[in-house]
PDB file of N, CA and C in Angstrom:
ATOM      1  N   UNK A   1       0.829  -1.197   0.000  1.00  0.00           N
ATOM      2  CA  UNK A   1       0.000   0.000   0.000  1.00  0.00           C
ATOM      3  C   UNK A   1       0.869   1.254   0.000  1.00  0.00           C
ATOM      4  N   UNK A   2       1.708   1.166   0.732  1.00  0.00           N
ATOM      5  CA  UNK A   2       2.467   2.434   1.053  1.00  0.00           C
ATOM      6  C   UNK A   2       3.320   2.620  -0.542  1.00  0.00           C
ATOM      7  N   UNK A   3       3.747   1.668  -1.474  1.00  0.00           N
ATOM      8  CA  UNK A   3       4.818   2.016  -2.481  1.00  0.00           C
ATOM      9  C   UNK A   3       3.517   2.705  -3.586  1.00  0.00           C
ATOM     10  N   UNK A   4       2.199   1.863  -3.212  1.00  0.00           N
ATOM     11  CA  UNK A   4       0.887   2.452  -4.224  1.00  0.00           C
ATOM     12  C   UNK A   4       0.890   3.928  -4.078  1.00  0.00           C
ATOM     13  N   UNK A   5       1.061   4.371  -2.541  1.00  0.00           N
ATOM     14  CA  UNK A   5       0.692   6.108  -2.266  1.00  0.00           C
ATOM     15  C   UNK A   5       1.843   6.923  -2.733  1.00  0.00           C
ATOM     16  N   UNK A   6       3.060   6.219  -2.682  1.00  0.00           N
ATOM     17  CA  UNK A   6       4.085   7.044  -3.339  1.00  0.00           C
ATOM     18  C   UNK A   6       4.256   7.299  -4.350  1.00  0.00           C
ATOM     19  N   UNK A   7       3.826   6.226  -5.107  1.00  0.00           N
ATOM     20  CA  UNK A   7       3.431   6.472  -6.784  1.00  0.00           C
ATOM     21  C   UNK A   7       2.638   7.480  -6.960  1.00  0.00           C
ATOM     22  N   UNK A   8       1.782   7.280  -6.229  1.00  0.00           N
ATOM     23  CA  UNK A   8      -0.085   8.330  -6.814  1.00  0.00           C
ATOM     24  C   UNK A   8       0.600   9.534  -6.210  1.00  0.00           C
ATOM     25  N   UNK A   9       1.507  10.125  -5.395  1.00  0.00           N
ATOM     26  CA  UNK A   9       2.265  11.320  -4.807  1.00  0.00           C
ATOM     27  C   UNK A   9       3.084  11.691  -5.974  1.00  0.00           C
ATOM     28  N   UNK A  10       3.932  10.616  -6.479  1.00  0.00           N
ATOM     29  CA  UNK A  10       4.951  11.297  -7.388  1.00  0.00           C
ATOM     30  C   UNK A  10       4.317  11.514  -8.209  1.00  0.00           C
ATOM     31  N   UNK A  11       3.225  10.798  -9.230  1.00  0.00           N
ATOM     32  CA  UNK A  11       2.319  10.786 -10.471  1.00  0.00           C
ATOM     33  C   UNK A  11       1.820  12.443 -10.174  1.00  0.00           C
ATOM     34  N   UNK A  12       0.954  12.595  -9.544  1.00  0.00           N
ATOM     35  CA  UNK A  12       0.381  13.852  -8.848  1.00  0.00           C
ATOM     36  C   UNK A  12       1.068  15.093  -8.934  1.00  0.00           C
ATOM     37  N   UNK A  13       2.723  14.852  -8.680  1.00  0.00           N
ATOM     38  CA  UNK A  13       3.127  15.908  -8.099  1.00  0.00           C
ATOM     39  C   UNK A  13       3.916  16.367  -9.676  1.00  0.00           C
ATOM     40  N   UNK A  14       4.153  15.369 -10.373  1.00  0.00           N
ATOM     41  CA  UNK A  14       4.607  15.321 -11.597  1.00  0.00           C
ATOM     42  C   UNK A  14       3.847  15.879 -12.515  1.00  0.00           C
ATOM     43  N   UNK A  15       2.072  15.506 -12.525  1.00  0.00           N
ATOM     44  CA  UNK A  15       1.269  16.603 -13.391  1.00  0.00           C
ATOM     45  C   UNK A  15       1.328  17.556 -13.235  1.00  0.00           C
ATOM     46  N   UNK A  16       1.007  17.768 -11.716  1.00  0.00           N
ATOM     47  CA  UNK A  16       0.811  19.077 -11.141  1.00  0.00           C
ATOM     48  C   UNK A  16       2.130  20.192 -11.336  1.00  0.00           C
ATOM     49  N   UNK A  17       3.161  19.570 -11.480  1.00  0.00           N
ATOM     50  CA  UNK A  17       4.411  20.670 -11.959  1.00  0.00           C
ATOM     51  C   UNK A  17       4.729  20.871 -13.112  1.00  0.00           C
ATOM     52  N   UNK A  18       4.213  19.932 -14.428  1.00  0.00           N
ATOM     53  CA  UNK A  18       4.383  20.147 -15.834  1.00  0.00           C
ATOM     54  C   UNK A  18       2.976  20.966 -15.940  1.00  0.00           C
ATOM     55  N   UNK A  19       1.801  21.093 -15.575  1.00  0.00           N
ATOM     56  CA  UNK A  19       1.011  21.853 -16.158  1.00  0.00           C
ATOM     57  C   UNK A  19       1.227  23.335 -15.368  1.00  0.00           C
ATOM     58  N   UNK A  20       2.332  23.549 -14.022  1.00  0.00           N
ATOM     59  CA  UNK A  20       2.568  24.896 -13.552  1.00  0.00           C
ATOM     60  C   UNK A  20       3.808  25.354 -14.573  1.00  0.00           C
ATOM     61  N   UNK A  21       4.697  24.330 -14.951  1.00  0.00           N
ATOM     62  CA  UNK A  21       5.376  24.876 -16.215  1.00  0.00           C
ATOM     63  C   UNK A  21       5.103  25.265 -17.123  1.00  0.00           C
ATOM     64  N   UNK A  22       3.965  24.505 -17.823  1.00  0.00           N
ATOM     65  CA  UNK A  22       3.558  24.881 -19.055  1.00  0.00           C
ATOM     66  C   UNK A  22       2.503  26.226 -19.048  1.00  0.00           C
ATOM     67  N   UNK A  23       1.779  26.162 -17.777  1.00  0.00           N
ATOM     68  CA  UNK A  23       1.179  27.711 -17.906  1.00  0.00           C
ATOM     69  C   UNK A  23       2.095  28.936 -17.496  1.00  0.00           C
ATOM     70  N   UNK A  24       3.245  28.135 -16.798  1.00  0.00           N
ATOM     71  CA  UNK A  24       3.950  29.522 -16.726  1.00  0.00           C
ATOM     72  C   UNK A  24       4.839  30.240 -17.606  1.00  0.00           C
ATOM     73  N   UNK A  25       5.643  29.013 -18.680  1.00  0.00           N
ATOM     74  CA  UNK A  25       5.838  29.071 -19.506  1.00  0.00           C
ATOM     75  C   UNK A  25       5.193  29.991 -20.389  1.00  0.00           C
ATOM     76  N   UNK A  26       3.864  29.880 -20.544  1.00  0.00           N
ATOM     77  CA  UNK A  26       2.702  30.344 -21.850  1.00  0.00           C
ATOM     78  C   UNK A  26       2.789  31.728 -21.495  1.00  0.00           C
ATOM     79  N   UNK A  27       3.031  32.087 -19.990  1.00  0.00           N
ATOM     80  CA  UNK A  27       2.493  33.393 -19.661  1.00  0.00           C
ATOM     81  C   UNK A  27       3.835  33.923 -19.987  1.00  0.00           C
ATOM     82  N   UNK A  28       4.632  33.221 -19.707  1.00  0.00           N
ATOM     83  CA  UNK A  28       6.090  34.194 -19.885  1.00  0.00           C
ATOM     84  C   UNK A  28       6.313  34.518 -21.235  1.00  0.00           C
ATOM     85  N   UNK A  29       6.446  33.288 -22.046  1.00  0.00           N
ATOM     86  CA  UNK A  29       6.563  33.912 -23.554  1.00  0.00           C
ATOM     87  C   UNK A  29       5.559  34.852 -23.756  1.00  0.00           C
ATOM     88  N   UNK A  30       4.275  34.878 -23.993  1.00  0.00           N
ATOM     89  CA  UNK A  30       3.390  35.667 -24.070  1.00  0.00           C
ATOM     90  C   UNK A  30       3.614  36.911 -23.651  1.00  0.00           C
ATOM     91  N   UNK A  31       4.136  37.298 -22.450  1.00  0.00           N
ATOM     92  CA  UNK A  31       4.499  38.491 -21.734  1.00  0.00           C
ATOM     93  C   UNK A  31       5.599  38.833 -22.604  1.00  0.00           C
ATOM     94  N   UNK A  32       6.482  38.196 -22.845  1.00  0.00           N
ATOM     95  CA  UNK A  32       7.769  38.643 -23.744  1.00  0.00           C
ATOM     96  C   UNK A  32       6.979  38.601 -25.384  1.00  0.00           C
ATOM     97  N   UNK A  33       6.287  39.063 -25.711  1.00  0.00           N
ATOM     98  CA  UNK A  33       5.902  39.303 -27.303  1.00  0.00           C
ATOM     99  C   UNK A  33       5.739  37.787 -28.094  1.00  0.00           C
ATOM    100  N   UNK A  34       5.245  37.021 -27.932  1.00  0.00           N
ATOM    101  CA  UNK A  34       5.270  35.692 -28.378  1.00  0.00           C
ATOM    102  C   UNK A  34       3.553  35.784 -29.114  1.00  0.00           C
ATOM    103  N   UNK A  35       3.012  35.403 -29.717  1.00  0.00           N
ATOM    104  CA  UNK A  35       1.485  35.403 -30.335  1.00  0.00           C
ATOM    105  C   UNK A  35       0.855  34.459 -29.555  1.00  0.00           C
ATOM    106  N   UNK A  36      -0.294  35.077 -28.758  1.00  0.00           N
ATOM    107  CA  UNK A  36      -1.014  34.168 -28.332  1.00  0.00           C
ATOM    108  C   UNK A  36      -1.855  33.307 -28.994  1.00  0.00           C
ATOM    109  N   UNK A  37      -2.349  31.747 -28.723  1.00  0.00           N
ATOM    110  CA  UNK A  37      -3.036  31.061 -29.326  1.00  0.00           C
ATOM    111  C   UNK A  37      -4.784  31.100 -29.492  1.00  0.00           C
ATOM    112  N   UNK A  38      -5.207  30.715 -30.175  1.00  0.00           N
ATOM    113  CA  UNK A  38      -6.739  30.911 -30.346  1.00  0.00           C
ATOM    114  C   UNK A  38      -7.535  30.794 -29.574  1.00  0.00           C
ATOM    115  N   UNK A  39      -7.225  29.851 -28.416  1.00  0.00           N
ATOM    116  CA  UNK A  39      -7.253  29.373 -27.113  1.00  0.00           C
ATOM    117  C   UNK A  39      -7.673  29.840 -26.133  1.00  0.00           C
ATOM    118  N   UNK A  40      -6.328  30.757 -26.140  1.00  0.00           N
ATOM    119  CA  UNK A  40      -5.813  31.276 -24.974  1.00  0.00           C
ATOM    120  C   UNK A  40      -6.370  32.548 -24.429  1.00  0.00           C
ATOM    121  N   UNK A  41      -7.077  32.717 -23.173  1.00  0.00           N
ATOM    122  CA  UNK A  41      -7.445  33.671 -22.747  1.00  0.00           C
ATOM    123  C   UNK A  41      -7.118  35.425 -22.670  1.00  0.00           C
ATOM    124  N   UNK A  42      -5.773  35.719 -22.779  1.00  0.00           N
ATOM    125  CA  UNK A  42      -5.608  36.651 -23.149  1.00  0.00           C
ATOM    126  C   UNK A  42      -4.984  37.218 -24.114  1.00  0.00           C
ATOM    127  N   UNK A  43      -4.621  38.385 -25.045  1.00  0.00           N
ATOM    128  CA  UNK A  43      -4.663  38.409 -26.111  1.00  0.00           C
ATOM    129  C   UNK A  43      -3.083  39.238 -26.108  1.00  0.00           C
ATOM    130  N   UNK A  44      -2.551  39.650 -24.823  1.00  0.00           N
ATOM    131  CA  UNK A  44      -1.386  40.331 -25.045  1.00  0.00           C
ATOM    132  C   UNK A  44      -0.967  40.576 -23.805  1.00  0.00           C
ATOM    133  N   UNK A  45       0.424  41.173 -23.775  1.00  0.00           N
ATOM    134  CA  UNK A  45       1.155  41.356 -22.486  1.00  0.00           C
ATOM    135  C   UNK A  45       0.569  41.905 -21.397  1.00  0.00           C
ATOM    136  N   UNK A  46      -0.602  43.658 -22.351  1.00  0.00           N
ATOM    137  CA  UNK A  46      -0.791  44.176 -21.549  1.00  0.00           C
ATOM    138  C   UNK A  46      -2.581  43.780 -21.264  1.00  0.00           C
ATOM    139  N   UNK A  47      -3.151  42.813 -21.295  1.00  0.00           N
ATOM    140  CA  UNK A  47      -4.134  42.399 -21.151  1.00  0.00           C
ATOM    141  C   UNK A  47      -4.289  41.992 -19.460  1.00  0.00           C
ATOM    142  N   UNK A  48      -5.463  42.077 -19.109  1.00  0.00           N
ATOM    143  CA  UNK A  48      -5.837  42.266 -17.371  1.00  0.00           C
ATOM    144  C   UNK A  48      -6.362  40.486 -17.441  1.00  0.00           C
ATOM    145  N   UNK A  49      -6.209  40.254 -16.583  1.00  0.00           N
ATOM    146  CA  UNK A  49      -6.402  39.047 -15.763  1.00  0.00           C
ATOM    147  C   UNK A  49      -8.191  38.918 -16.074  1.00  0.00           C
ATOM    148  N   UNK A  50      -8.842  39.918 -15.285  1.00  0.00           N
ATOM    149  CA  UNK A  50      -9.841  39.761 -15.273  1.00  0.00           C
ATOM    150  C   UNK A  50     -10.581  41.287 -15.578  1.00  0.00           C
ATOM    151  N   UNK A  51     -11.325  41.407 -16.233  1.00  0.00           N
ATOM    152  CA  UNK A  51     -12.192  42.693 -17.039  1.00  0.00           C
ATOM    153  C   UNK A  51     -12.966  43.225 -15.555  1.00  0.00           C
ATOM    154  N   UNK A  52     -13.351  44.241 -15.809  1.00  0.00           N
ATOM    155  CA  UNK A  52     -14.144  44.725 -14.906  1.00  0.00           C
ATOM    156  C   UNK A  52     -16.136  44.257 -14.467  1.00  0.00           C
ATOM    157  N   UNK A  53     -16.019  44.059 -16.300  1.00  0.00           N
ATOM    158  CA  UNK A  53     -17.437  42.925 -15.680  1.00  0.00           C
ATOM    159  C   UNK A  53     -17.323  41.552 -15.359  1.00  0.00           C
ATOM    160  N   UNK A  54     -16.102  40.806 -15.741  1.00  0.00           N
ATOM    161  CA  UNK A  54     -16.091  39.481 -14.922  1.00  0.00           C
ATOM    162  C   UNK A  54     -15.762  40.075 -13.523  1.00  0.00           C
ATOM    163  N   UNK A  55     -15.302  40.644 -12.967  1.00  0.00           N
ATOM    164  CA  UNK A  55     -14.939  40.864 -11.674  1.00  0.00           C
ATOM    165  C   UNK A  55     -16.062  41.129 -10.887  1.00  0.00           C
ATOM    166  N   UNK A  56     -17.392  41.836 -12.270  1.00  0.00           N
ATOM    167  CA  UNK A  56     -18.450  42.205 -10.873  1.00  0.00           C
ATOM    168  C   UNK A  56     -19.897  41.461 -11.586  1.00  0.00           C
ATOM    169  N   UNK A  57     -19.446  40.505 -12.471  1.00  0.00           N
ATOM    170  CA  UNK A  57     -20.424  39.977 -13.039  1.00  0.00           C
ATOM    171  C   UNK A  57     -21.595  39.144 -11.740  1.00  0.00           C
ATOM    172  N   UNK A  58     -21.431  38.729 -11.291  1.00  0.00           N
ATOM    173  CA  UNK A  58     -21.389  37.995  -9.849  1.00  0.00           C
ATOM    174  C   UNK A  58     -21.859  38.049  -8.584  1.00  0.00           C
ATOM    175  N   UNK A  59     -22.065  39.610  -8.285  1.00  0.00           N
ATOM    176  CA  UNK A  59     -21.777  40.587  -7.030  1.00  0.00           C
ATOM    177  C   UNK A  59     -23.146  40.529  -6.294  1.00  0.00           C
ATOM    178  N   UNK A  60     -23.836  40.650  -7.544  1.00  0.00           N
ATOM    179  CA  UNK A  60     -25.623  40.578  -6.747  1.00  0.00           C
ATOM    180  C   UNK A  60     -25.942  39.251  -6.334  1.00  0.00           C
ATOM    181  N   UNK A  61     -25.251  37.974  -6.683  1.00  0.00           N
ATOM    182  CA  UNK A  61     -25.574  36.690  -6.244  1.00  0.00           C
ATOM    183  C   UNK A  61     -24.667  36.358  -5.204  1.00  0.00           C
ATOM    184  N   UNK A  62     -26.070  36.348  -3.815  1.00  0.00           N
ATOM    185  CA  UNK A  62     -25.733  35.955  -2.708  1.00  0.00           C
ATOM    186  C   UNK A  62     -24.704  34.302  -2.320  1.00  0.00           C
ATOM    187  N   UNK A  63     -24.970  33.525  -3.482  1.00  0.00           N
ATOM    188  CA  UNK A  63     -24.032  32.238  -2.909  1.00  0.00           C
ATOM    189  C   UNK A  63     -22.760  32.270  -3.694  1.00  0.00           C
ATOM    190  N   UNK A  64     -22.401  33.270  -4.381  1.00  0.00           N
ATOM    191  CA  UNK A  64     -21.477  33.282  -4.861  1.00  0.00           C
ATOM    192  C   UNK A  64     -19.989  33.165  -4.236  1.00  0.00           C
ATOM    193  N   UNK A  65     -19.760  34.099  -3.221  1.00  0.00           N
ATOM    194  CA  UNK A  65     -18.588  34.149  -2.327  1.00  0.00           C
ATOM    195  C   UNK A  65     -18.455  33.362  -1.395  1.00  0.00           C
ATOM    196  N   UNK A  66     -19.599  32.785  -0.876  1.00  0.00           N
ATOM    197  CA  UNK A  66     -19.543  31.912  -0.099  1.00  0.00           C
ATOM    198  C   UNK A  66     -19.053  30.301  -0.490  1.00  0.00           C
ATOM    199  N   UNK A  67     -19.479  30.222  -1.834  1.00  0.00           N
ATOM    200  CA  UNK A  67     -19.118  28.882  -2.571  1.00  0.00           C
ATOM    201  C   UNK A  67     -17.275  28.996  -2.824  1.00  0.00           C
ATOM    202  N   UNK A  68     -17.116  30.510  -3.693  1.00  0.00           N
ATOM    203  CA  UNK A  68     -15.637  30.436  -3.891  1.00  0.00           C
ATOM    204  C   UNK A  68     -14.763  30.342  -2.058  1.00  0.00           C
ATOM    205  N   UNK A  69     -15.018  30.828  -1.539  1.00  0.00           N
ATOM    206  CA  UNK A  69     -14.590  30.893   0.119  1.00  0.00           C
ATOM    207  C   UNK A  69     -14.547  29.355   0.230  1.00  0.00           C
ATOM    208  N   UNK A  70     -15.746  28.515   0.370  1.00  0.00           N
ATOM    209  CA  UNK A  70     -15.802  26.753   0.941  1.00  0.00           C
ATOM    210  C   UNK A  70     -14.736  26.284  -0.801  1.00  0.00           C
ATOM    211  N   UNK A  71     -14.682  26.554  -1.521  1.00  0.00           N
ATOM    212  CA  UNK A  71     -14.141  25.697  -2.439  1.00  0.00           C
ATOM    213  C   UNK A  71     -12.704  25.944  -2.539  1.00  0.00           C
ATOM    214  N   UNK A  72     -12.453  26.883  -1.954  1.00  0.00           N
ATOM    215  CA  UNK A  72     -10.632  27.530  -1.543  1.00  0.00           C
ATOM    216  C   UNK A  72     -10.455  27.148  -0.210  1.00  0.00           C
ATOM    217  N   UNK A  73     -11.029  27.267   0.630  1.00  0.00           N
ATOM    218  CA  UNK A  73     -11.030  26.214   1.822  1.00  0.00           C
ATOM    219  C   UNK A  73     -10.964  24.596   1.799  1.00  0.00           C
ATOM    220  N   UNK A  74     -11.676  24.553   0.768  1.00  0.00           N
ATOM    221  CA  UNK A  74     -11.342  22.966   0.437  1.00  0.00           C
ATOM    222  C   UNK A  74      -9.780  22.296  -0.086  1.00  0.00           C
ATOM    223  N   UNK A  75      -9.187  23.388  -1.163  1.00  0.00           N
ATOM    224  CA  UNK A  75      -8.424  23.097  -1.826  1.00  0.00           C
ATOM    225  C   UNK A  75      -6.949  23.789  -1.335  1.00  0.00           C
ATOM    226  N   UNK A  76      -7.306  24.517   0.116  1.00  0.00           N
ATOM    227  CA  UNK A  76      -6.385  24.643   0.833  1.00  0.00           C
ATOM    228  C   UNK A  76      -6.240  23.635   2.289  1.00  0.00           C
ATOM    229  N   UNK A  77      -7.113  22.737   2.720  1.00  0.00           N
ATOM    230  CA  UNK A  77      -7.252  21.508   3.292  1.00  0.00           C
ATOM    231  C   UNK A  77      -7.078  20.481   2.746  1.00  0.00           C
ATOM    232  N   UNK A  78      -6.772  20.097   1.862  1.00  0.00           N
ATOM    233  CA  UNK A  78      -6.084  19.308   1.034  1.00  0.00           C
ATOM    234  C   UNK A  78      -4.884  19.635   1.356  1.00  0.00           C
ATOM    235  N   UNK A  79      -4.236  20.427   0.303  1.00  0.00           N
ATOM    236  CA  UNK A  79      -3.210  21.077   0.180  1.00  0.00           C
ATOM    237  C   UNK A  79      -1.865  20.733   1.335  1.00  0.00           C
ATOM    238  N   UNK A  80      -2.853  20.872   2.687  1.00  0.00           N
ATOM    239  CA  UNK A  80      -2.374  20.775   4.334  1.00  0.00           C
ATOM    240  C   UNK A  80      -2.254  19.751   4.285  1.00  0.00           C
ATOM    241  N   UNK A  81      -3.298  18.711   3.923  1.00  0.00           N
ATOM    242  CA  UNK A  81      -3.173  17.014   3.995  1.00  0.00           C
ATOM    243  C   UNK A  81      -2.095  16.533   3.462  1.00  0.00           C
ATOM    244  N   UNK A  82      -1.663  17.120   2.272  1.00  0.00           N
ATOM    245  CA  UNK A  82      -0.642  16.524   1.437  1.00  0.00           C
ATOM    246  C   UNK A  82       0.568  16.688   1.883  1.00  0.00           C
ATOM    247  N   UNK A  83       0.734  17.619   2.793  1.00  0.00           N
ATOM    248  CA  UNK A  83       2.118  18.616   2.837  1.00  0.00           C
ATOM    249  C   UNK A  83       2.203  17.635   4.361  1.00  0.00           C
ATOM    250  N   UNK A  84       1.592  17.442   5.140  1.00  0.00           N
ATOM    251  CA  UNK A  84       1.432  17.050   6.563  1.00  0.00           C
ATOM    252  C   UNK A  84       1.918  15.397   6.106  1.00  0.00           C
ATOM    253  N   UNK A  85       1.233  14.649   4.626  1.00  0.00           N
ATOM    254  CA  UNK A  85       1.430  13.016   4.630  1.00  0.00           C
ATOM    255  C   UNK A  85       2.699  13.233   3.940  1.00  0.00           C
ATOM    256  N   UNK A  86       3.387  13.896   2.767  1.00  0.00           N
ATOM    257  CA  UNK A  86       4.655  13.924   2.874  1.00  0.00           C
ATOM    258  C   UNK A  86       5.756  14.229   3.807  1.00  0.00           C
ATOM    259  N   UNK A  87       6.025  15.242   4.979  1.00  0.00           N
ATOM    260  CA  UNK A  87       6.474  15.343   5.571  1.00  0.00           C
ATOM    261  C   UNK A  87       6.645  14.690   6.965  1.00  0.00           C
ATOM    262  N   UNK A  88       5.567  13.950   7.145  1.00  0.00           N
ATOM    263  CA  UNK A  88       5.542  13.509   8.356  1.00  0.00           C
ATOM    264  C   UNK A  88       6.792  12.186   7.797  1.00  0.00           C
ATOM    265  N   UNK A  89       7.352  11.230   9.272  1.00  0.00           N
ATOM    266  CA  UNK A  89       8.346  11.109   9.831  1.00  0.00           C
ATOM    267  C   UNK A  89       7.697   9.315  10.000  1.00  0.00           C
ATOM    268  N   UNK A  90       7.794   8.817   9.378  1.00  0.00           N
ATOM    269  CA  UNK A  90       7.435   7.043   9.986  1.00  0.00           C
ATOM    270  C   UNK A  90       8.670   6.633  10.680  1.00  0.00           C
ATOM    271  N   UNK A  91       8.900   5.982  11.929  1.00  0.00           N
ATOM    272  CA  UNK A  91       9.863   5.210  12.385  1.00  0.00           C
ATOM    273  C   UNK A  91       9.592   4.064  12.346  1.00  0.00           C
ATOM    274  N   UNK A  92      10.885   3.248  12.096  1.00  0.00           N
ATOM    275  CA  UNK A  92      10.861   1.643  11.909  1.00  0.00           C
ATOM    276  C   UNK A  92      10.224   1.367  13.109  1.00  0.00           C
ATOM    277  N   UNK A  93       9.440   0.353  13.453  1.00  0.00           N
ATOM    278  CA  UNK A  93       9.252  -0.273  14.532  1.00  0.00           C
ATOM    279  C   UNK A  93       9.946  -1.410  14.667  1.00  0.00           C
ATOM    280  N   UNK A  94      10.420  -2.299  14.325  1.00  0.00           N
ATOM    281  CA  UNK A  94      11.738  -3.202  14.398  1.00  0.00           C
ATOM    282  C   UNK A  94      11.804  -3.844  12.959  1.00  0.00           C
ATOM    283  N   UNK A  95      13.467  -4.687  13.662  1.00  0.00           N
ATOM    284  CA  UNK A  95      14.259  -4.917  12.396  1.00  0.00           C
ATOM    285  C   UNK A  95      14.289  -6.391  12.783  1.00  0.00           C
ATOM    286  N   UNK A  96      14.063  -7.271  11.670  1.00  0.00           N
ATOM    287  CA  UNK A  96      14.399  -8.607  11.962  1.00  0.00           C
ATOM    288  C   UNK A  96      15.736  -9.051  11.617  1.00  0.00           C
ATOM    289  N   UNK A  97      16.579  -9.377  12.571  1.00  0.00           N
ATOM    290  CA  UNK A  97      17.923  -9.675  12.106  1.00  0.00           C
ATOM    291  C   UNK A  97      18.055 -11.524  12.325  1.00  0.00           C
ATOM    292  N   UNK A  98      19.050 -11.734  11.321  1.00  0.00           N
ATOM    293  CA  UNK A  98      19.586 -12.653  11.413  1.00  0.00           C
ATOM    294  C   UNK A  98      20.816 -13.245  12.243  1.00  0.00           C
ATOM    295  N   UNK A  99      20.445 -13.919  13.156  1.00  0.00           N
ATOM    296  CA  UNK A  99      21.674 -13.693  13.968  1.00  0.00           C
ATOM    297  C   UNK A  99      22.928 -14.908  13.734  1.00  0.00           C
ATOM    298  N   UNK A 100      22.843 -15.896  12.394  1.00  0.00           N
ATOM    299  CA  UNK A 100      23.341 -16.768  11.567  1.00  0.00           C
ATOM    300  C   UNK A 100      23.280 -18.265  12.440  1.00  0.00           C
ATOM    301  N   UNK A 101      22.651 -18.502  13.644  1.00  0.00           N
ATOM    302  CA  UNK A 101      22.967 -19.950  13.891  1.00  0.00           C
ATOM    303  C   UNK A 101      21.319 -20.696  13.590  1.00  0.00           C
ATOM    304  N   UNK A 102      20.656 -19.831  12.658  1.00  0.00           N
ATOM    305  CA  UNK A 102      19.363 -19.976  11.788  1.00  0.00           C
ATOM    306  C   UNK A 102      18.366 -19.577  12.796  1.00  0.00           C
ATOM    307  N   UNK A 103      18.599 -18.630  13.844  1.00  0.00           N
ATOM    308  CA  UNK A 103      17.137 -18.089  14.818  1.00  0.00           C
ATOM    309  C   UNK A 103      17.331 -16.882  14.183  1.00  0.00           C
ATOM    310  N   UNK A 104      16.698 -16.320  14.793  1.00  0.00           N
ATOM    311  CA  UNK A 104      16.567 -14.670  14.321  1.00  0.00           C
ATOM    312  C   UNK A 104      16.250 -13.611  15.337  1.00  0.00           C
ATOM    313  N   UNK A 105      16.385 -12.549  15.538  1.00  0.00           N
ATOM    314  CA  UNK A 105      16.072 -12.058  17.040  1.00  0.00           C
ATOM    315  C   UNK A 105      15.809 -10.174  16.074  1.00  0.00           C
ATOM    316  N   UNK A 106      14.892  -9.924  16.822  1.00  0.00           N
ATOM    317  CA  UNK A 106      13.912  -8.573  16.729  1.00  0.00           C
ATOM    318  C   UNK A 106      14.831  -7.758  17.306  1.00  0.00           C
ATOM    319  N   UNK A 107      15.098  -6.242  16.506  1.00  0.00           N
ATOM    320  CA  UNK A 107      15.875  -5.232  17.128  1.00  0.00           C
ATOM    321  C   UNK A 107      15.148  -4.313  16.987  1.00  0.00           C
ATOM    322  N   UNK A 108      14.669  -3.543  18.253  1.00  0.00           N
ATOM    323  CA  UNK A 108      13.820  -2.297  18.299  1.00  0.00           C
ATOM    324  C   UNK A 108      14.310  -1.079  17.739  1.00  0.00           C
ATOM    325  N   UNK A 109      13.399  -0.536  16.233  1.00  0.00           N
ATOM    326  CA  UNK A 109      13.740   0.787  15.396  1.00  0.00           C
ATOM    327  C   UNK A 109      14.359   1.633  16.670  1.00  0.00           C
ATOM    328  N   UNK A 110      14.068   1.883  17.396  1.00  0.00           N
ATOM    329  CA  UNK A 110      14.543   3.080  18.534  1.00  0.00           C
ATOM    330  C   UNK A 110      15.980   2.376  18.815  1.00  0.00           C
ATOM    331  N   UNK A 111      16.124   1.339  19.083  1.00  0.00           N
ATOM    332  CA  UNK A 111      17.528   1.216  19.608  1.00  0.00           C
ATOM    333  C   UNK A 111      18.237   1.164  18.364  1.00  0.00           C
ATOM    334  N   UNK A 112      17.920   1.032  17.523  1.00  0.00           N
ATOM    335  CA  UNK A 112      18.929   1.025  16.360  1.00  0.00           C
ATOM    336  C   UNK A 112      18.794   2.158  15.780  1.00  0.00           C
ATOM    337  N   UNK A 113      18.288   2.852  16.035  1.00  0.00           N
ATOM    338  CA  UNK A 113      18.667   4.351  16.009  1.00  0.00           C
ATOM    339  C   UNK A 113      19.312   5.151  16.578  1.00  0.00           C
ATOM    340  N   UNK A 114      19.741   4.451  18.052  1.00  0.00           N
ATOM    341  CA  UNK A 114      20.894   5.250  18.781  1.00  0.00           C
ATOM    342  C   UNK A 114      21.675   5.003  18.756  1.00  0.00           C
ATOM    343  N   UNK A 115      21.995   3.319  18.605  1.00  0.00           N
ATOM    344  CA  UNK A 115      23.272   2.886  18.158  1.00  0.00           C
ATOM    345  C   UNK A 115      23.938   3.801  16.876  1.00  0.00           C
ATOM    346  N   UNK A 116      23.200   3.902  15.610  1.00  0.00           N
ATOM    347  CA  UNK A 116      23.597   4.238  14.660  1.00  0.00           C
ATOM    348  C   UNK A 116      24.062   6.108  14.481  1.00  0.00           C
ATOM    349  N   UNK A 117      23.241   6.440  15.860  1.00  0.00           N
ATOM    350  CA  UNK A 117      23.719   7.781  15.935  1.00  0.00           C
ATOM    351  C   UNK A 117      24.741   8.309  17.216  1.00  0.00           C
ATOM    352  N   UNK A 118      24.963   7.198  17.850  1.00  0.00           N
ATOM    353  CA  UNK A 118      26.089   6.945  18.642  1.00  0.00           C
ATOM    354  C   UNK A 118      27.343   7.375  17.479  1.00  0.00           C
ATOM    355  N   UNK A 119      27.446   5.494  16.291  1.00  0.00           N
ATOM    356  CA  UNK A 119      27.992   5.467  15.752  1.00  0.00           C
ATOM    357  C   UNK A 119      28.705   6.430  14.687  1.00  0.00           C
ATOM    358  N   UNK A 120      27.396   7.177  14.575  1.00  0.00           N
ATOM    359  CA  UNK A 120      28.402   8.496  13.564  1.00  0.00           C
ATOM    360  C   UNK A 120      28.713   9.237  14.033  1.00  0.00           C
TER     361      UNK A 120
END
């Protein structure tokens, strides 16, 4: 399970940084005099993000801000989830060693962690 989540992390993190390249990319050439595509939302360097009636197209509808607010809340709780399951810290809980006269004997992750930081 755990090598499945690292995959779907790297897969994830791998879209998610070729499509921040490629739009940032688009914006940069674009900003530097490049022809925008047929596509593409804005038409030149000095073109605005957002017009003054998309900005207030909106304003009289009461569930409007409240939806963008819960749906940026959402996608910033995530965001936390992801950052919290990569970073967090698993410790071994033990090591099965071989001790060669064919038994085997359990070494607790914690003690072999002090040994090994004794050791360096």
């Amino acid at each position: 399970m755990r090598a499945v989540l690292r995959t779907v992390d790297r897969v994830l993190l791998g879209l998610v940084g070729l499509v921040l390249l490629a739009l940032g990319g688009s914006v940069l050439a674009i900003g530097f005099g490049a022809s925008a595509p047929s596509w593409w939302l804005h038409r030149g360097p000095h073109d605005v993000l957002l017009s003054a009636a998309e900005r207030t197209r909106w304003r009289e509808s009461g569930w409007w801000w409240p939806v963008v607010i819960a749906a940026l809340a959402v996608l910033l709780l995530l965001a936390l989830w992801w950052l919290v399951a990569v970073l967090r810290r698993r410790r071994l809980g033990e090591v099965l060693v071989d001790t060669g006269d064919g038994e085997g004997a359990a070494l607790r992750g914690r003690a072999l962690e002090s040994v090994i930081a004794q050791e360096a």
